[in-house]
PDB file of N, CA and C in Angstrom:
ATOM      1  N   UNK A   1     -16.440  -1.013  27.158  1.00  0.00           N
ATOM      2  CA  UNK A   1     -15.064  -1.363  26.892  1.00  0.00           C
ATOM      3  C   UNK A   1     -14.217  -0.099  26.910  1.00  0.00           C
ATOM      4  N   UNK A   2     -13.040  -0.179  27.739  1.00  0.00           N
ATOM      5  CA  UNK A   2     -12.162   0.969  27.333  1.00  0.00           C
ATOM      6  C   UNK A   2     -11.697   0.874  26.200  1.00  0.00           C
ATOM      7  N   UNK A   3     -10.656   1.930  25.875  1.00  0.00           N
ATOM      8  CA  UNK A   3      -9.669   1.665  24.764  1.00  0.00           C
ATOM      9  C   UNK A   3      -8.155   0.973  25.326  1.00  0.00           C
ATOM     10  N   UNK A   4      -7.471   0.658  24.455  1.00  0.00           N
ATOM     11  CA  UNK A   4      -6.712   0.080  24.625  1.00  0.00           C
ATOM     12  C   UNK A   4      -5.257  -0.154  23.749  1.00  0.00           C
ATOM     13  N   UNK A   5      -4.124   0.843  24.536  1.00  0.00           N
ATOM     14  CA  UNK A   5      -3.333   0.756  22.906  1.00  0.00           C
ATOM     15  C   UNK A   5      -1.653  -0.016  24.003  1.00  0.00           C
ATOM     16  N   UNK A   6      -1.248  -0.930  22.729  1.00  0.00           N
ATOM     17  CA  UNK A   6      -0.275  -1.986  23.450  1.00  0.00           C
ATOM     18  C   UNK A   6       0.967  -1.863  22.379  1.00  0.00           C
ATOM     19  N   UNK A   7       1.707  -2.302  23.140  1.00  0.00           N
ATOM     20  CA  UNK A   7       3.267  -2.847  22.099  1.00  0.00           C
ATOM     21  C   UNK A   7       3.605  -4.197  22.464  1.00  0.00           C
ATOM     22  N   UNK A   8       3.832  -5.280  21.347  1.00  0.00           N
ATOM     23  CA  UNK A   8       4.534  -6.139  21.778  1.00  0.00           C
ATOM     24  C   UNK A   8       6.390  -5.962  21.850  1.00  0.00           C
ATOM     25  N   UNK A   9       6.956  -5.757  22.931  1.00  0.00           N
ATOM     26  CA  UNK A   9       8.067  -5.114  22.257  1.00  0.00           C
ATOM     27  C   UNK A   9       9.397  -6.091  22.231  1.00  0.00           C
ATOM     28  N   UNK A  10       8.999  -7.330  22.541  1.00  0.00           N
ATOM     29  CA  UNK A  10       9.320  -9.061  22.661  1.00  0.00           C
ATOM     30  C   UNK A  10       9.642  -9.809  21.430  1.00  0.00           C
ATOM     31  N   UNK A  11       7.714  -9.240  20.469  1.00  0.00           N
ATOM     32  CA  UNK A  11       8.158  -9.787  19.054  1.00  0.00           C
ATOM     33  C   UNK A  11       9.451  -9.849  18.091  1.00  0.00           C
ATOM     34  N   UNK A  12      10.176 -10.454  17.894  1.00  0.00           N
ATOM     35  CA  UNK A  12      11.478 -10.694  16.785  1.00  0.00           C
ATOM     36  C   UNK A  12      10.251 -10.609  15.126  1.00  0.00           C
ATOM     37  N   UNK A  13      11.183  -9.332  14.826  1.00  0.00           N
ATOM     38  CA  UNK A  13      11.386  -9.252  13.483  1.00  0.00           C
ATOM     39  C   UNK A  13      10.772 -10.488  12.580  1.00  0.00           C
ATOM     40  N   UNK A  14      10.202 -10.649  11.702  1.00  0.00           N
ATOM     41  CA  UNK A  14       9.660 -11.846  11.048  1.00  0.00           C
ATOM     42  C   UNK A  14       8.987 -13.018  11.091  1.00  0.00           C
ATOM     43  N   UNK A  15       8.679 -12.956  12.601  1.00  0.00           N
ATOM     44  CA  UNK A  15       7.889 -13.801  13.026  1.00  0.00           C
ATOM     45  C   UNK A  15       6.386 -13.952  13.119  1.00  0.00           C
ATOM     46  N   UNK A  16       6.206 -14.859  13.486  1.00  0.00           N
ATOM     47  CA  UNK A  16       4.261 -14.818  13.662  1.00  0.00           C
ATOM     48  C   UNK A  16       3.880 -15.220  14.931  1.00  0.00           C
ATOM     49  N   UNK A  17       2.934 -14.400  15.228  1.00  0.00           N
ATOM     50  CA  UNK A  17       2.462 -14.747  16.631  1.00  0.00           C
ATOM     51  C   UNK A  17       0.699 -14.284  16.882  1.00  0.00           C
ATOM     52  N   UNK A  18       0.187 -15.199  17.512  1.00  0.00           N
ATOM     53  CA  UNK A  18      -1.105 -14.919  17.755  1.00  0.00           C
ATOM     54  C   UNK A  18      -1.546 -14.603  19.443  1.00  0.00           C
ATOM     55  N   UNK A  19      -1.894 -13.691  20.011  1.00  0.00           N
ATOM     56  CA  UNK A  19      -1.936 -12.880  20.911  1.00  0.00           C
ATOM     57  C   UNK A  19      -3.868 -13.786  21.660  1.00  0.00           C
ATOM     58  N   UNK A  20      -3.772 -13.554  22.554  1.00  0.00           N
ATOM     59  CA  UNK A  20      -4.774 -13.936  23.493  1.00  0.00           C
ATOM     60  C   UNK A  20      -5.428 -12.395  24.501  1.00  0.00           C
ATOM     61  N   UNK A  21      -6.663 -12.239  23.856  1.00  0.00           N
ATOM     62  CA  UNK A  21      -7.004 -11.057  24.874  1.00  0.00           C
ATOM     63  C   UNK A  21      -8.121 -11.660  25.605  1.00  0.00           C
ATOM     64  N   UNK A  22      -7.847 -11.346  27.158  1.00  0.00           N
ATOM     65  CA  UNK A  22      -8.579 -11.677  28.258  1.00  0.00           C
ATOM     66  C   UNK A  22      -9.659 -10.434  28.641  1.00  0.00           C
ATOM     67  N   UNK A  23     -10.746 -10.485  29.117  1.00  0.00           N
ATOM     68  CA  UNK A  23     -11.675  -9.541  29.081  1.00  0.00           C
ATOM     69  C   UNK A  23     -11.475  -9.660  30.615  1.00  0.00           C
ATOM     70  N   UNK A  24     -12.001  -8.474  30.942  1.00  0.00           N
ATOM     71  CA  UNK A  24     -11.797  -8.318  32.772  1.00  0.00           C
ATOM     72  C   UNK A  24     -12.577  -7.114  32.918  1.00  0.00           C
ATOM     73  N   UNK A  25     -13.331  -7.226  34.113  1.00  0.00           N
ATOM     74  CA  UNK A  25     -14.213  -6.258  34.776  1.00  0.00           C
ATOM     75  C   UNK A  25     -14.116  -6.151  35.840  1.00  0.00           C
ATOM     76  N   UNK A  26     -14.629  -4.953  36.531  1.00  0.00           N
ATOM     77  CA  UNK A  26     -14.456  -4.422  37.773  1.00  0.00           C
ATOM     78  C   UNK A  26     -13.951  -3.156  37.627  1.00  0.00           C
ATOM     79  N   UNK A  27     -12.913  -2.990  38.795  1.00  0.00           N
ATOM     80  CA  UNK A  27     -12.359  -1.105  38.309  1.00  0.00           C
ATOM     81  C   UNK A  27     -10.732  -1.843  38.848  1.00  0.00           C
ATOM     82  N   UNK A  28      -9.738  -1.057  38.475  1.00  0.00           N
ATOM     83  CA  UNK A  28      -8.553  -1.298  38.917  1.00  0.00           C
ATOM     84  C   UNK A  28      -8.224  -1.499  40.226  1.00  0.00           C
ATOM     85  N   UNK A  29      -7.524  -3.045  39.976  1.00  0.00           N
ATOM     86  CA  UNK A  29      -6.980  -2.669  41.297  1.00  0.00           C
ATOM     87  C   UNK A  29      -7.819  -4.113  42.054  1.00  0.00           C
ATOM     88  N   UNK A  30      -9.019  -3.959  41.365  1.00  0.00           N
ATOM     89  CA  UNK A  30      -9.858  -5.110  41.970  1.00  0.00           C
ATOM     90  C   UNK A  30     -10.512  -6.000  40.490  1.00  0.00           C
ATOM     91  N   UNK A  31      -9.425  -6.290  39.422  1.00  0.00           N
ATOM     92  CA  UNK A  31     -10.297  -6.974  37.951  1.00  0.00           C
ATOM     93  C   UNK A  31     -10.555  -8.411  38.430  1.00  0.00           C
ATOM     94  N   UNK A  32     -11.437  -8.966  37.379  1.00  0.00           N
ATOM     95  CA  UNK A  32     -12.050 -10.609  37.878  1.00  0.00           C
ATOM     96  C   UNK A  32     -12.201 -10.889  35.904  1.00  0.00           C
ATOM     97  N   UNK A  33     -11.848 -12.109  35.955  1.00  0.00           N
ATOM     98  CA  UNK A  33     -12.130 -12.133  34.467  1.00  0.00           C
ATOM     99  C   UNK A  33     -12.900 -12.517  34.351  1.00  0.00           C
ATOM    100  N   UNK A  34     -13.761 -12.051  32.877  1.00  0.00           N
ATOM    101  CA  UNK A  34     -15.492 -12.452  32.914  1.00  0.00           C
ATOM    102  C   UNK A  34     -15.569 -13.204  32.462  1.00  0.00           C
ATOM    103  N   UNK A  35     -16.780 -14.365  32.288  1.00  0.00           N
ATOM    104  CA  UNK A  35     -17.163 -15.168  31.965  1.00  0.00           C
ATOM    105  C   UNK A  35     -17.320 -16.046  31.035  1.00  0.00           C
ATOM    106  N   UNK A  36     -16.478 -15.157  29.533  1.00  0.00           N
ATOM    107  CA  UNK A  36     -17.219 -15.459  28.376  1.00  0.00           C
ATOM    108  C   UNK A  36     -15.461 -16.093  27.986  1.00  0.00           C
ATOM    109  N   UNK A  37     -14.459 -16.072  28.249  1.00  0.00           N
ATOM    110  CA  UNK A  37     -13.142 -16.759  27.996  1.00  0.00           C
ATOM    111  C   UNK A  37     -12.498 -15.682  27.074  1.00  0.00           C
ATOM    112  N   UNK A  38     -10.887 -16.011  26.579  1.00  0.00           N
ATOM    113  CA  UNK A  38     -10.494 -15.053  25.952  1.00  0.00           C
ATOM    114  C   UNK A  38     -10.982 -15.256  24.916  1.00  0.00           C
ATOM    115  N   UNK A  39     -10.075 -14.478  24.117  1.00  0.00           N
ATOM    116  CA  UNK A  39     -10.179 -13.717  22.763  1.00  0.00           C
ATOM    117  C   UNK A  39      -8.788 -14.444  21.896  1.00  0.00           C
ATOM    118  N   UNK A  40      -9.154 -15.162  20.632  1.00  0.00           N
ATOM    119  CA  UNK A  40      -7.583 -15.372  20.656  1.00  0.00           C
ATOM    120  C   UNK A  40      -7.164 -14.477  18.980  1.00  0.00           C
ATOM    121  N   UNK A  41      -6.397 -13.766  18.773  1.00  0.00           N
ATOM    122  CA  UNK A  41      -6.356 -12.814  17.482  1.00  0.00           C
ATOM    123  C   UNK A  41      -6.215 -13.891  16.348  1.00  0.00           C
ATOM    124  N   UNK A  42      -6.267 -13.234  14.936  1.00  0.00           N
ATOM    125  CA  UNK A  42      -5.622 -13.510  13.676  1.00  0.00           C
ATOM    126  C   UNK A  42      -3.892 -14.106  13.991  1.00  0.00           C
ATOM    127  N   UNK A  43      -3.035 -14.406  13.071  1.00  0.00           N
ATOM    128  CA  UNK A  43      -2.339 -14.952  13.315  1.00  0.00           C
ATOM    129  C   UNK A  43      -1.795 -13.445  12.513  1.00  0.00           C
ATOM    130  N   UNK A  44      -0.768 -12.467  13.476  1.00  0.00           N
ATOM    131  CA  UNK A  44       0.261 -11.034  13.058  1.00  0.00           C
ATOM    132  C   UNK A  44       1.386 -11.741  12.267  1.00  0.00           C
ATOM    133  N   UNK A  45       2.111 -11.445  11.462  1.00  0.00           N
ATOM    134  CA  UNK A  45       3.094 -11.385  10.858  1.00  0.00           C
ATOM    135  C   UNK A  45       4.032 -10.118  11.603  1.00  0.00           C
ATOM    136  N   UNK A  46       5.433 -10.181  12.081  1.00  0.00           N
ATOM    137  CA  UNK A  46       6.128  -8.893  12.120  1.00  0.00           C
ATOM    138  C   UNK A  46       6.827  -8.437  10.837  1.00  0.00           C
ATOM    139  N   UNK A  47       6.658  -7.441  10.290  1.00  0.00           N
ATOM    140  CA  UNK A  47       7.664  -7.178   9.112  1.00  0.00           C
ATOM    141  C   UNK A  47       8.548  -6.140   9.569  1.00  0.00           C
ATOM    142  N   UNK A  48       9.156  -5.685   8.485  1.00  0.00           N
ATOM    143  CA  UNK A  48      10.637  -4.866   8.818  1.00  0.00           C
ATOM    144  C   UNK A  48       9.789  -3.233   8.639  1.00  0.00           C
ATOM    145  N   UNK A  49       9.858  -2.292   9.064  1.00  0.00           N
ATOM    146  CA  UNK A  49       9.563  -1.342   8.934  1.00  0.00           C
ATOM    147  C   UNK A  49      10.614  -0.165   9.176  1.00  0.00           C
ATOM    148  N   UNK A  50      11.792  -0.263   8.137  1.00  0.00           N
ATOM    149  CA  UNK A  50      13.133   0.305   8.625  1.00  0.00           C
ATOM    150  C   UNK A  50      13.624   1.450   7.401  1.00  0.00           C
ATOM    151  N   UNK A  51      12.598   1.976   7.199  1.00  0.00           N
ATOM    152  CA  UNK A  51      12.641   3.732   6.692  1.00  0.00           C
ATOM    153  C   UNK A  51      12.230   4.673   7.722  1.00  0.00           C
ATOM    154  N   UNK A  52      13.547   5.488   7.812  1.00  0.00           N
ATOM    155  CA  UNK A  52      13.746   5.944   9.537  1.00  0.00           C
ATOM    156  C   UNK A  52      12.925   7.320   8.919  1.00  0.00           C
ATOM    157  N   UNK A  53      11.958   7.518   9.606  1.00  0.00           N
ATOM    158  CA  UNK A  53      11.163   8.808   9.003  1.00  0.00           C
ATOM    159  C   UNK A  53      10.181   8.497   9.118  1.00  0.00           C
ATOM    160  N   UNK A  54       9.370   7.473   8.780  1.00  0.00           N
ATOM    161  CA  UNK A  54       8.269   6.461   8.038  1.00  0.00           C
ATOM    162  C   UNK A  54       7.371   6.291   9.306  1.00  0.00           C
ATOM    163  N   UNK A  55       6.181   7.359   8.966  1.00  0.00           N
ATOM    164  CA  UNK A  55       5.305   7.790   9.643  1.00  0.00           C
ATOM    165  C   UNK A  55       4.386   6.069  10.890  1.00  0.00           C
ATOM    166  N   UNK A  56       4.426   5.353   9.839  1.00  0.00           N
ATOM    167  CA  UNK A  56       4.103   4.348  10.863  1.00  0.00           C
ATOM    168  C   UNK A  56       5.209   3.922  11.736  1.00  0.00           C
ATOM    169  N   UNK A  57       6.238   3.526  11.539  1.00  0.00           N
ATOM    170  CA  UNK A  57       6.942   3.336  12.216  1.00  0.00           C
ATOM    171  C   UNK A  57       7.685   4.226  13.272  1.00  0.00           C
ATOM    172  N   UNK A  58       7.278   5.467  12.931  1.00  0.00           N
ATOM    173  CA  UNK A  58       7.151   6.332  14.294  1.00  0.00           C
ATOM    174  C   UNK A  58       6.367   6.353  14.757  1.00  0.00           C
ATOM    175  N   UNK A  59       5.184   6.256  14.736  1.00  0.00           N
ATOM    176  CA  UNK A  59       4.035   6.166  15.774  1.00  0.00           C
ATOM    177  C   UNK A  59       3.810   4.535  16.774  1.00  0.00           C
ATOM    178  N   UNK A  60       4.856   3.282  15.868  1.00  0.00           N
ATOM    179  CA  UNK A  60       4.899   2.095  16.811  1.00  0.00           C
ATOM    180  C   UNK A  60       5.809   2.575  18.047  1.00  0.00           C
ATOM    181  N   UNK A  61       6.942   2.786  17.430  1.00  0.00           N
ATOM    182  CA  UNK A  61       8.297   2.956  17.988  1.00  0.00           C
ATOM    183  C   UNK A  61       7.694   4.058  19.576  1.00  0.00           C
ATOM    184  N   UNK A  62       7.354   4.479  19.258  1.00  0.00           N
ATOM    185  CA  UNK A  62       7.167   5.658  20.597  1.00  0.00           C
ATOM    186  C   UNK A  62       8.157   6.353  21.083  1.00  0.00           C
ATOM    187  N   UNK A  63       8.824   6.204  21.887  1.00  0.00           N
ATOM    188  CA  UNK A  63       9.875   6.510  22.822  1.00  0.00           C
ATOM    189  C   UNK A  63      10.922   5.513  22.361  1.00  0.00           C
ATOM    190  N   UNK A  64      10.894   4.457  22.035  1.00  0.00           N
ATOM    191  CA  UNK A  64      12.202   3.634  21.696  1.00  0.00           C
ATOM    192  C   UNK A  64      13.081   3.834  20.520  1.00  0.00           C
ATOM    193  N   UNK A  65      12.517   4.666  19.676  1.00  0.00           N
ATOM    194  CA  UNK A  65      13.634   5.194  19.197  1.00  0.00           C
ATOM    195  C   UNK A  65      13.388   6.708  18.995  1.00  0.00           C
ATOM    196  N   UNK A  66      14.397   7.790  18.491  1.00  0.00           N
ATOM    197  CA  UNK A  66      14.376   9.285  18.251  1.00  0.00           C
ATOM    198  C   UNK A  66      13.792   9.539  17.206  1.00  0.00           C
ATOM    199  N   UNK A  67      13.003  10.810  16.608  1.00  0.00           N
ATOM    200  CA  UNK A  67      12.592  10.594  15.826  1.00  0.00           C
ATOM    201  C   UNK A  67      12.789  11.798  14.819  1.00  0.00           C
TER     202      UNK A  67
END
C-alpha cells in the first residue's frame, strides 16, 4: 500500500459524511480496481477549527489559507 494524504475541500462546515475508499493496483496510468470492493469509512463529523494559529488547522489548511 502506498501512503496516502487527501483533503476533502467540498465538505461544509458541520456536516457528516462518510467517504468510500476504492483499492486499485497496477502502476499509474494503467490502475484496475481489485477485487475485494471498497472501503466505506466511519461516519466524519466536520467541526469548526477557527483559532488562526492552531497548529492543526494549519497543517489541514495547506496552501488555502496564510499562515
Amino acid at each position: 500500500m502506498q501512503e496516502l494524504f487527501w483533503k476533502d475541500v467540498y465538505a461544509k462546515r458541520g456536516g457528516t459524511y462518510k467517504y468510500k475508499i476504492a483499492q486499485m493496483s497496477d502502476k499509474p496510468g494503467n490502475l484496475q480496481s481489485m477485487p475485494y470492493g471498497p472501503v466505506i469509512s466511519n461516519r466524519v463529523q466536520m467541526s469548526h477549527i477557527d483559532k488562526p494559529g492552531d497548529p492543526l488547522r494549519v497543517d489541514l489548511a495547506g496552501q488555502m489559507i496564510e499562515t
